[in-house]
N, C-alpha and C. Protein backbone atom coordinates (compact mmCIF):
# COMPACT_ATOMS: atom_id res chain seq x y z
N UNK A 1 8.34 30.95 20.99
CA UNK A 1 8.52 30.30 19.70
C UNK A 1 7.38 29.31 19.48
N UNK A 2 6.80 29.14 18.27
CA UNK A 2 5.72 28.63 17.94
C UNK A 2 6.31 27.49 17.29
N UNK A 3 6.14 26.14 17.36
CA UNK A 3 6.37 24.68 16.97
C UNK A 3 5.29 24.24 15.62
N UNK A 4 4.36 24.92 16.21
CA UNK A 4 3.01 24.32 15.02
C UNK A 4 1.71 25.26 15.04
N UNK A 5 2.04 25.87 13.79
CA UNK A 5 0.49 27.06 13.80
C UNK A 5 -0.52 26.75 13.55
N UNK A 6 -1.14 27.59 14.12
CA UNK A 6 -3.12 26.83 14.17
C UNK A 6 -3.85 27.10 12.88
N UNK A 7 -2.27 27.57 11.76
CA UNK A 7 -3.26 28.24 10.45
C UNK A 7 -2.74 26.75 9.90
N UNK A 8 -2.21 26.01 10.31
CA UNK A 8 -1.92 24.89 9.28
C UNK A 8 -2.42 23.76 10.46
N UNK A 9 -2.39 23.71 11.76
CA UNK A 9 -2.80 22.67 12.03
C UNK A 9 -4.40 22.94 12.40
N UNK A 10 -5.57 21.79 12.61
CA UNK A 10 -6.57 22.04 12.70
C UNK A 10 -6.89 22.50 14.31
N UNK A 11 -8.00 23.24 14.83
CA UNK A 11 -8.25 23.85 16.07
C UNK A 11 -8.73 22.81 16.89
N UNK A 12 -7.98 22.48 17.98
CA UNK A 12 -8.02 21.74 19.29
C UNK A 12 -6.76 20.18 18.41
N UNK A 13 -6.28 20.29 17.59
CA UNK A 13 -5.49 18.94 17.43
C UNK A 13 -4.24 19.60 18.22
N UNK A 14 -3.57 18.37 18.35
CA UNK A 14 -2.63 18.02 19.48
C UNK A 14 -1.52 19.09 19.38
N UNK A 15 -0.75 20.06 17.67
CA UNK A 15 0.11 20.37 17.38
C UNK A 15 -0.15 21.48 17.16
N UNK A 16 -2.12 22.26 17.66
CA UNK A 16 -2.07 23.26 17.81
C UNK A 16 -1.84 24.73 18.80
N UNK A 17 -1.81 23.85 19.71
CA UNK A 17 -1.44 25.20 20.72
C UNK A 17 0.06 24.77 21.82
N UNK A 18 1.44 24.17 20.43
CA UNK A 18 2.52 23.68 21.12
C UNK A 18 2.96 25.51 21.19
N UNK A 19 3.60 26.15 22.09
CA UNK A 19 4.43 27.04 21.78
C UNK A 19 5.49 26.93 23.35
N UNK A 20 6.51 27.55 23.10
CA UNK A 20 7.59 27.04 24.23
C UNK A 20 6.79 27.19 25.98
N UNK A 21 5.69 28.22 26.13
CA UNK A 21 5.30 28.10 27.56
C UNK A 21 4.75 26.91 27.90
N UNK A 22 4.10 25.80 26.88
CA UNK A 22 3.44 24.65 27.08
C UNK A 22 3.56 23.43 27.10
N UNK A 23 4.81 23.84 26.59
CA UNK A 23 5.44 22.05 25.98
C UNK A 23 5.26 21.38 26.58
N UNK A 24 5.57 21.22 27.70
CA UNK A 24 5.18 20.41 28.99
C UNK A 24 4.17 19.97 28.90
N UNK A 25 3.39 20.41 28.99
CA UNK A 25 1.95 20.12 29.12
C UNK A 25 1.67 19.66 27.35
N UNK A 26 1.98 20.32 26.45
CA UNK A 26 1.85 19.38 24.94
C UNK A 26 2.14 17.71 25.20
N UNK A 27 3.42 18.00 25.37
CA UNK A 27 4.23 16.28 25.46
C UNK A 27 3.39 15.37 26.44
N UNK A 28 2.50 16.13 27.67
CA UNK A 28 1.94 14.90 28.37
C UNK A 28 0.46 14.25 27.58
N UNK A 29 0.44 15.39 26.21
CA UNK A 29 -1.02 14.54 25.57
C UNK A 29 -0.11 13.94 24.39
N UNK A 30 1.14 14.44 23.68
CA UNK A 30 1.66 13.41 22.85
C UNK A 30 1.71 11.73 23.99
N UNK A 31 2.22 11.88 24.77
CA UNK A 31 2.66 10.78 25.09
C UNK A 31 1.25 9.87 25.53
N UNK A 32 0.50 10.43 25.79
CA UNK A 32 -1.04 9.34 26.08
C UNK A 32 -1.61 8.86 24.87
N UNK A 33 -1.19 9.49 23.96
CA UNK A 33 -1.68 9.40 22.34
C UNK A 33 -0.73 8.22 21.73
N UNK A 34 0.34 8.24 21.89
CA UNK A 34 1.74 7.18 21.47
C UNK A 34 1.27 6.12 22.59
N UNK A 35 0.73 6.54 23.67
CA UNK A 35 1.07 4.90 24.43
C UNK A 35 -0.15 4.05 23.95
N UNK A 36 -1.11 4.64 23.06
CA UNK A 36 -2.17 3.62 23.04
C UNK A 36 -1.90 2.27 22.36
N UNK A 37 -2.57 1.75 23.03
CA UNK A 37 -2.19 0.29 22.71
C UNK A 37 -3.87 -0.80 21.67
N UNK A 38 -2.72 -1.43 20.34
CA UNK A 38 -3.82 -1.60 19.89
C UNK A 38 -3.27 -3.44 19.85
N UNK A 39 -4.49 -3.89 19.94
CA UNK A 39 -3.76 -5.55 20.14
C UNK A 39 -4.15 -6.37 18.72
N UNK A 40 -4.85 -5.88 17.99
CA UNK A 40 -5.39 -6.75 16.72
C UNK A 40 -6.22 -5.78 15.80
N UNK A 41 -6.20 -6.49 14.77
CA UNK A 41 -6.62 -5.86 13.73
C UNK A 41 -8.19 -6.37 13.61
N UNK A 42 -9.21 -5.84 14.20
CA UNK A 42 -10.28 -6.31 14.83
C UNK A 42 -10.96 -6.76 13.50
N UNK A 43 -11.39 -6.50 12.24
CA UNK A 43 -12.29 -6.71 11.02
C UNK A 43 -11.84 -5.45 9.92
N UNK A 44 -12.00 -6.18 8.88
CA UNK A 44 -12.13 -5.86 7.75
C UNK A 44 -13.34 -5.85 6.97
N UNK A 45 -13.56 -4.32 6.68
CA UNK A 45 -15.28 -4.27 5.85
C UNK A 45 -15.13 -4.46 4.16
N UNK A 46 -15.45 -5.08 3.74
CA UNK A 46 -15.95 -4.99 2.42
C UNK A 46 -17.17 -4.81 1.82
N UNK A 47 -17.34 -3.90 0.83
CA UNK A 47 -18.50 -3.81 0.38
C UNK A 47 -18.79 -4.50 -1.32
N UNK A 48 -19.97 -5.36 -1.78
CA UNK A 48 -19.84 -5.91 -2.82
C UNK A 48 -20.86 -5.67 -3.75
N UNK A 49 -20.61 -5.88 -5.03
CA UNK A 49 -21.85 -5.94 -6.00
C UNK A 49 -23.13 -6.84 -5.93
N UNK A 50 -22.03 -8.12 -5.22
CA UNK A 50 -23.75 -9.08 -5.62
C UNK A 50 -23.64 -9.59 -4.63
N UNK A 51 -24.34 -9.60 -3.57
CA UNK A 51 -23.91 -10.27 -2.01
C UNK A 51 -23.86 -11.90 -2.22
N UNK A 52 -24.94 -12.27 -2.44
CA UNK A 52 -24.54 -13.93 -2.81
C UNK A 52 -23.57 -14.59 -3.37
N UNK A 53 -22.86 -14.26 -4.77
CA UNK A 53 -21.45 -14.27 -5.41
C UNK A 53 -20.47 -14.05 -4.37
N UNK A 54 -20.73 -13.16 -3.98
CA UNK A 54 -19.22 -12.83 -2.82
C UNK A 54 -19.50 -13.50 -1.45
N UNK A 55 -20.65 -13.77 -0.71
CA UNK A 55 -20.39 -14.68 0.24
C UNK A 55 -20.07 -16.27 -0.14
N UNK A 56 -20.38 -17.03 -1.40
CA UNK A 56 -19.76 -17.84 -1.63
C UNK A 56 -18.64 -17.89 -1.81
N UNK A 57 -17.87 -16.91 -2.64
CA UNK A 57 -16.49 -16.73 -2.92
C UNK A 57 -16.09 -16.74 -1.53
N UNK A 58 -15.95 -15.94 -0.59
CA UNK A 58 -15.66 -15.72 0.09
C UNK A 58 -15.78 -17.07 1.45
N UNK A 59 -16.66 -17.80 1.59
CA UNK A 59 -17.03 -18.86 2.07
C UNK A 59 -16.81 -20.49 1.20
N UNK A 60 -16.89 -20.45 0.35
CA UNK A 60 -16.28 -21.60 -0.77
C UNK A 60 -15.28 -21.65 -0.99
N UNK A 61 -14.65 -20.23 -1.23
CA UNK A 61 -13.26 -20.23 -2.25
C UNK A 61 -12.27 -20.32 -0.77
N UNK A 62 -12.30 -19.21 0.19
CA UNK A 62 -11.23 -19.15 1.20
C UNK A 62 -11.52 -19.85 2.45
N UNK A 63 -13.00 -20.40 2.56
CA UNK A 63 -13.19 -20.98 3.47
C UNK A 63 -13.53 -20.57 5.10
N UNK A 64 -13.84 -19.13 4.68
CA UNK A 64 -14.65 -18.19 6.07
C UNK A 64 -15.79 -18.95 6.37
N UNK A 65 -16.47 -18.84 7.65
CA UNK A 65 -17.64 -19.29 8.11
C UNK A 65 -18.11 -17.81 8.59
N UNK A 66 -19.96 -17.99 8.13
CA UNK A 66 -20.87 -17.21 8.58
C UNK A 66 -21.18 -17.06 9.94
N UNK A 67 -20.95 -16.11 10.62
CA UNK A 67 -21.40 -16.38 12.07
C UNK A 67 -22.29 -15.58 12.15
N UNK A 68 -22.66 -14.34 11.67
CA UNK A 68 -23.88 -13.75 11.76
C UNK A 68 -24.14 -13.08 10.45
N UNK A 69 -25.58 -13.25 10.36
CA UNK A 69 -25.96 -12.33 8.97
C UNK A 69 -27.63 -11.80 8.76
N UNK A 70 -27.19 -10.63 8.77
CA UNK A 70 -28.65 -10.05 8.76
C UNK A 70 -28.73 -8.93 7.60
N UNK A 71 -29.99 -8.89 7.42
CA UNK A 71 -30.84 -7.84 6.67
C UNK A 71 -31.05 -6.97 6.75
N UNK A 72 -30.43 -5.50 6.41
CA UNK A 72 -30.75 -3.99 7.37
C UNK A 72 -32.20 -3.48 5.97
N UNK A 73 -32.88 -3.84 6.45
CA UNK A 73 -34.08 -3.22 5.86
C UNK A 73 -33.83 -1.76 5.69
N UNK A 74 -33.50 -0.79 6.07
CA UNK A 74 -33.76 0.65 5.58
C UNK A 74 -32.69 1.24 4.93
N UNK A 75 -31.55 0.23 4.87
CA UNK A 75 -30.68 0.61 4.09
C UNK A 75 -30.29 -0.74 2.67
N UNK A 76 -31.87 -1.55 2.53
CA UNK A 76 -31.44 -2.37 1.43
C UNK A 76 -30.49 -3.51 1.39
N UNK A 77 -29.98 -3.73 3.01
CA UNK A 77 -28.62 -3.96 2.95
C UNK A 77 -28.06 -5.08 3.98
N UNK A 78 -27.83 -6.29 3.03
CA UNK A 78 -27.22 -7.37 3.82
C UNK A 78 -25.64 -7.16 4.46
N UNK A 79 -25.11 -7.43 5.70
CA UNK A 79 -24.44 -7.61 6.38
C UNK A 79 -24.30 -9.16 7.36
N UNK A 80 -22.76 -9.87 6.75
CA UNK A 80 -22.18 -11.03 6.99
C UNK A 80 -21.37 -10.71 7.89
N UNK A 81 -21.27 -11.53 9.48
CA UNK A 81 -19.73 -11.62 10.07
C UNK A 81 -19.36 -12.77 9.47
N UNK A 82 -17.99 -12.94 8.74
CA UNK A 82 -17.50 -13.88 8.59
C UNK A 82 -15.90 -14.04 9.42
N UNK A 83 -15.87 -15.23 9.71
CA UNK A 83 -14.72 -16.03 10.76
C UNK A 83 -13.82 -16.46 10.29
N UNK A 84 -12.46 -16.32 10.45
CA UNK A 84 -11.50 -17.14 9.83
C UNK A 84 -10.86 -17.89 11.03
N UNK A 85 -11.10 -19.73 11.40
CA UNK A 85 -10.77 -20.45 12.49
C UNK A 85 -11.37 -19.71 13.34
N UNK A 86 -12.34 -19.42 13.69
CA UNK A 86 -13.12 -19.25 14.70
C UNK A 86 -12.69 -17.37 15.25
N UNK A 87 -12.06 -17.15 14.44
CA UNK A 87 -11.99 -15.19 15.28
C UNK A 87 -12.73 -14.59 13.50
N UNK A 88 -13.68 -13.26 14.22
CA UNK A 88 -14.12 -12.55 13.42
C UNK A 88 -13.50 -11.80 12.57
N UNK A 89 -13.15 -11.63 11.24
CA UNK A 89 -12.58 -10.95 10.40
C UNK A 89 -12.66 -10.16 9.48
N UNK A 90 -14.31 -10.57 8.63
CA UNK A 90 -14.59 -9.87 7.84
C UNK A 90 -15.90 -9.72 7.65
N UNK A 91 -15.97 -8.39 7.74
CA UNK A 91 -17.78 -7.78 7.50
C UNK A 91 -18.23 -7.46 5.95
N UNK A 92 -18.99 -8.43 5.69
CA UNK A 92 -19.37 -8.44 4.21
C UNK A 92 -20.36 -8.07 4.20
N UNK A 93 -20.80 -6.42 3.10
CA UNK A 93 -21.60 -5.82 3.09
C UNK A 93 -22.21 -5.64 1.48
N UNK A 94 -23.72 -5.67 1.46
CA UNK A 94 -24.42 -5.12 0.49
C UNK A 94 -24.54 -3.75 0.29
N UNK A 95 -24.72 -2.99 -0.80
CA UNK A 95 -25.57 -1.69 -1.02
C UNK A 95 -26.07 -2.05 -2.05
N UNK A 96 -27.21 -1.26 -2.55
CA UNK A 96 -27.90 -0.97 -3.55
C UNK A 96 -27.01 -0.05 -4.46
N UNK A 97 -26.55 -0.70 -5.67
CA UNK A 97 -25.78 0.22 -6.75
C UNK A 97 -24.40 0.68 -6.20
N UNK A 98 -23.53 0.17 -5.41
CA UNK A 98 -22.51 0.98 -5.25
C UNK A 98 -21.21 1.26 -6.33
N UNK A 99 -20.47 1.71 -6.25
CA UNK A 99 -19.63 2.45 -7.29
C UNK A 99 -18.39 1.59 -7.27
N UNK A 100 -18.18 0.91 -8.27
CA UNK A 100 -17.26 -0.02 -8.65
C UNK A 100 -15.62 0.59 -7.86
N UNK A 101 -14.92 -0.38 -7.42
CA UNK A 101 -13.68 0.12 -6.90
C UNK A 101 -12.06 -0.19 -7.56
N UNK A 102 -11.71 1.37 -8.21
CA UNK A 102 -10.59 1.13 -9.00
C UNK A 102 -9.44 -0.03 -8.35
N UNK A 103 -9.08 -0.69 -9.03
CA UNK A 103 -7.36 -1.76 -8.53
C UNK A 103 -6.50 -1.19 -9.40
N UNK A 104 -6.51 -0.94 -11.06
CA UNK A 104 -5.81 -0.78 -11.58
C UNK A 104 -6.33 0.27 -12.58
N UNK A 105 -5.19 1.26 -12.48
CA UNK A 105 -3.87 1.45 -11.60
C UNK A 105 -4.02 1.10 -10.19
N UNK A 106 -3.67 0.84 -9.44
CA UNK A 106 -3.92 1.44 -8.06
C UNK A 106 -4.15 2.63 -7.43
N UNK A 107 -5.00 2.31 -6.67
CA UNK A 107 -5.77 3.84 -6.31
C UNK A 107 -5.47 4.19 -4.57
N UNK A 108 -5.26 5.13 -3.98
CA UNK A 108 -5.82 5.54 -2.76
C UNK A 108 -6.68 4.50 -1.78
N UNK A 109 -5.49 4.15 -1.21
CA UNK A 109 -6.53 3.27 0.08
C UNK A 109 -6.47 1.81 0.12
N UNK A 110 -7.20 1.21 0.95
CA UNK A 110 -6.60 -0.55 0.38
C UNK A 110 -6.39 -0.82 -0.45
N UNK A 111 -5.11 -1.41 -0.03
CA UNK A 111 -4.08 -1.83 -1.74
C UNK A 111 -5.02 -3.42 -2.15
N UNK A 112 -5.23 -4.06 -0.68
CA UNK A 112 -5.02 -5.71 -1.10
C UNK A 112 -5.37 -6.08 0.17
N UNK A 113 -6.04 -7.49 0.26
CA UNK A 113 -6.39 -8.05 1.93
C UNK A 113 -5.63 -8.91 1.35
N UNK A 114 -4.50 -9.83 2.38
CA UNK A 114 -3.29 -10.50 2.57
C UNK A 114 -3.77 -11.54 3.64
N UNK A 115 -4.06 -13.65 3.47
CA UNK A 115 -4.14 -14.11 4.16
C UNK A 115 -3.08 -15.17 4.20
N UNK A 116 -2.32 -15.37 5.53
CA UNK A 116 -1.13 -16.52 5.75
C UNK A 116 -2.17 -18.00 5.71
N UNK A 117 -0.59 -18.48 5.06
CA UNK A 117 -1.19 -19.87 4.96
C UNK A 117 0.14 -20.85 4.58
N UNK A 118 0.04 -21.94 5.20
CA UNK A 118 0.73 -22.91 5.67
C UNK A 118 1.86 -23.21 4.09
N UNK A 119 1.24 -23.91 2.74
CA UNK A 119 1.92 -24.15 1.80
C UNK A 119 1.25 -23.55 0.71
N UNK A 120 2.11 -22.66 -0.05
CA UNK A 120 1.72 -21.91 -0.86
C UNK A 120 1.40 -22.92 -2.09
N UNK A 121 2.60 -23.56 -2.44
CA UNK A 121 2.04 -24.61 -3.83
C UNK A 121 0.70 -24.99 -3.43
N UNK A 122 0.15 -25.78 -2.20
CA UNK A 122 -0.96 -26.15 -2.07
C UNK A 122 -2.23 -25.58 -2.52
N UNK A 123 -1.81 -24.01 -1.56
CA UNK A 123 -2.85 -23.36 -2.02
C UNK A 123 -3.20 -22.85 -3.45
N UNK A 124 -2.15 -22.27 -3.99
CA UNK A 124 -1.88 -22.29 -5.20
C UNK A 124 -3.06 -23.36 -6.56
N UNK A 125 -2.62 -24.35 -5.92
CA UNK A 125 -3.14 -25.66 -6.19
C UNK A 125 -4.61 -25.57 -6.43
N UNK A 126 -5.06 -25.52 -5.04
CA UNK A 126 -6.14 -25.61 -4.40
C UNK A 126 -7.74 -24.31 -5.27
N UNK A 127 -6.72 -22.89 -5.87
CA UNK A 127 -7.16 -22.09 -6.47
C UNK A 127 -7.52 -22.44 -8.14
N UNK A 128 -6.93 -23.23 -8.09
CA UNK A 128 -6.28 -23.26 -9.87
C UNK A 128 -7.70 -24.73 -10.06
N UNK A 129 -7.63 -25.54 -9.54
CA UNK A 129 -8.53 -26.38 -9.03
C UNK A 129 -10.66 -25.70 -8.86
N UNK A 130 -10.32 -25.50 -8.21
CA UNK A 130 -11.44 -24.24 -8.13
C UNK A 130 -11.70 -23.03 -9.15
N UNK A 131 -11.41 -23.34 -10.18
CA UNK A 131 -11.18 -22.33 -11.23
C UNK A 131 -11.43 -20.69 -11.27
N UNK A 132 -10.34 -20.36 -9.83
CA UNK A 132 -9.85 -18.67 -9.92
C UNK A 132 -9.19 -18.54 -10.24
N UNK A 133 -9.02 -18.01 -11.08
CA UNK A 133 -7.46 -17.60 -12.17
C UNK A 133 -6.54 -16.50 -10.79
N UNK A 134 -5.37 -16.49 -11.28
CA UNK A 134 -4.33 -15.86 -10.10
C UNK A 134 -2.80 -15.97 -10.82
N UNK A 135 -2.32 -15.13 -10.15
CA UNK A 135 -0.75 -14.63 -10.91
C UNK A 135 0.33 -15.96 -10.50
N UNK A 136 0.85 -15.97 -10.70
CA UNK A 136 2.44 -16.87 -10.28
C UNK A 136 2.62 -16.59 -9.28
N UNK A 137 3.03 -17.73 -8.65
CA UNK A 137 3.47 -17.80 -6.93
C UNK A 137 4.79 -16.95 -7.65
N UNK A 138 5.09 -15.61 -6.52
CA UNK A 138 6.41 -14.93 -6.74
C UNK A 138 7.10 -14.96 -5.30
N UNK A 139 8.51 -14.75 -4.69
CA UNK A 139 8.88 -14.50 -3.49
C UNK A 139 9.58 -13.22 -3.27
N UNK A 140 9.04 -12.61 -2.18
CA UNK A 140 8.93 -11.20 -1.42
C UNK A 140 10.68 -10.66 -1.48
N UNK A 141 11.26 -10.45 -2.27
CA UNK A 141 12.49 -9.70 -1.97
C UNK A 141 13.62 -9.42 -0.70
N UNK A 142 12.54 -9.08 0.03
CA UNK A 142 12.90 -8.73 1.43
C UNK A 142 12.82 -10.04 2.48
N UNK A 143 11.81 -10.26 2.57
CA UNK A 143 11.43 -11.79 3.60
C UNK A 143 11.39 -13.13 3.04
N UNK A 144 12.03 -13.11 1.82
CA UNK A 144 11.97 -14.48 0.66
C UNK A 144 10.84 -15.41 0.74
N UNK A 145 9.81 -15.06 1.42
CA UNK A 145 8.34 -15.56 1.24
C UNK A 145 7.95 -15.94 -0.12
N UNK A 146 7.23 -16.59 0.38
CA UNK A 146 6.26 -16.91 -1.60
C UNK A 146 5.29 -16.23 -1.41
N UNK A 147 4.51 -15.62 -2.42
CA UNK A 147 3.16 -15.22 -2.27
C UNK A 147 2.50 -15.35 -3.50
N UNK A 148 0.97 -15.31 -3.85
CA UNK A 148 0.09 -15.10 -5.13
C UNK A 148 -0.68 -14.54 -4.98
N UNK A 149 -1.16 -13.55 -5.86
CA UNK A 149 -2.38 -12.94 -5.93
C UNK A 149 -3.38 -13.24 -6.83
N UNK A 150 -4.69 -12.84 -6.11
CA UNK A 150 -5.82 -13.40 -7.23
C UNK A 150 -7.10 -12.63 -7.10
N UNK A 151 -7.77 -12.23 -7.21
CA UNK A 151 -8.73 -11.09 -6.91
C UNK A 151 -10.69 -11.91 -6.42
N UNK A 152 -10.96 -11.24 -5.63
CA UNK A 152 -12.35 -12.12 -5.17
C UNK A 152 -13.20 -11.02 -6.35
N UNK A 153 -14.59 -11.56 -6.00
CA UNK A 153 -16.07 -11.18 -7.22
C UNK A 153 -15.68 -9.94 -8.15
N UNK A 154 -15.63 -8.71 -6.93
CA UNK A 154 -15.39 -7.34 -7.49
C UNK A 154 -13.84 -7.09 -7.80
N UNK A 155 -13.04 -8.02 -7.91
CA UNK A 155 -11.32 -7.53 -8.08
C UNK A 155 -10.70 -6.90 -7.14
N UNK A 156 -11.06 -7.43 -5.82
CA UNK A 156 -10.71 -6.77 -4.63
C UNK A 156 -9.37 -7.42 -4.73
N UNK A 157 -7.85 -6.83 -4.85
CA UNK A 157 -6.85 -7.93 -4.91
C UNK A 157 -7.01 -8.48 -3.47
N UNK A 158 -6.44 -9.95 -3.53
CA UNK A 158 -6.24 -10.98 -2.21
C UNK A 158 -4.93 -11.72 -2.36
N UNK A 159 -4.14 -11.49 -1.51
CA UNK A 159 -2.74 -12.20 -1.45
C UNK A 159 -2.89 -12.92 -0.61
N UNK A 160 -2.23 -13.90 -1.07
CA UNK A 160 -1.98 -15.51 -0.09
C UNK A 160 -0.54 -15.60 0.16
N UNK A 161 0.00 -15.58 1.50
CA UNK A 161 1.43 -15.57 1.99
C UNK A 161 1.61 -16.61 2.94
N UNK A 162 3.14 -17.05 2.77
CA UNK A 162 2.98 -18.18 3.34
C UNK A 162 3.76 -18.09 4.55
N UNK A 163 3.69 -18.84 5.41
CA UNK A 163 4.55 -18.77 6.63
C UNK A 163 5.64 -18.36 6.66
């Protein structure tokens, strides 16, 4: 009996050659595959229209620090590590001309980058102050959190959640 055919699954993936003589031997690569272990969400890439606009935003408005930033000459193309409290988080990237990225409707693929933070009125505050416009602090249904959204240079949405 065949579990998973090789006309629908791709050749050498895990669910293509299950059939009852193997299982055994299937389940010992499911299970090395399930045990991997991932400990953090190492960086987030963004790519922007105007690199200067967005490393300020991004460094002014939320308060990342630059820890490395260089110039890739053959691809036109600045690249920022930026830090949030001292761990690396976000790789802020240039291209030459890149292709604007739908939010609305919402499209396929990152919905939104989401950062915790201590008091939402504050921050709230703190935005409105800094003149980024942003939606109403609303609270999460499920986890009765507060949260707001407000979008950086290119309308990348950014949610602010609070403890």
């Amino acid at each position: 009996m065949t579990l998973a055919s090789s006309k629908t699954s791709p050749k050498g993936s895990l669910f293509a050659d299950i059939k009852s003589d193997n299982i055994a031997q299937s389940r010992k690569k499911l299970i090395k595959i399930v045990s991997m272990h991932l400990n953090k969400v190492h960086h987030i890439a963004i790519i922007c229209s105007n690199y200067e606009r967005s490393k300020r935003f991004y460094t002014e408005v939320l308060g990342l620090e630059v820890m490395a930033e260089h110039f890739r000459e053959t691809r036109q193309s600045w690249k920022a590590d930026l830090s949030l409290n001292g761990s690396y988080v976000i790789e802020l990237f240039s291209f030459p001309s890149p292709p604007p990225r739908p939010s609305y409707p919402e499209a396929v693929g990152l919905r939104h980058l989401a950062f915790e933070v201590d008091d939402i009125e504050a921050a709230e505050h703190e935005l409105t102050e800094k003149g980024i416009a942003h939606e109403p602090i609303r609270t999460d249904e499920y986890t009765h959190k507060r949260f707001v959204f407000f979008s950086d240079p290119d309308d990348l949405p950014i949610e602010l959640y609070e403890r």
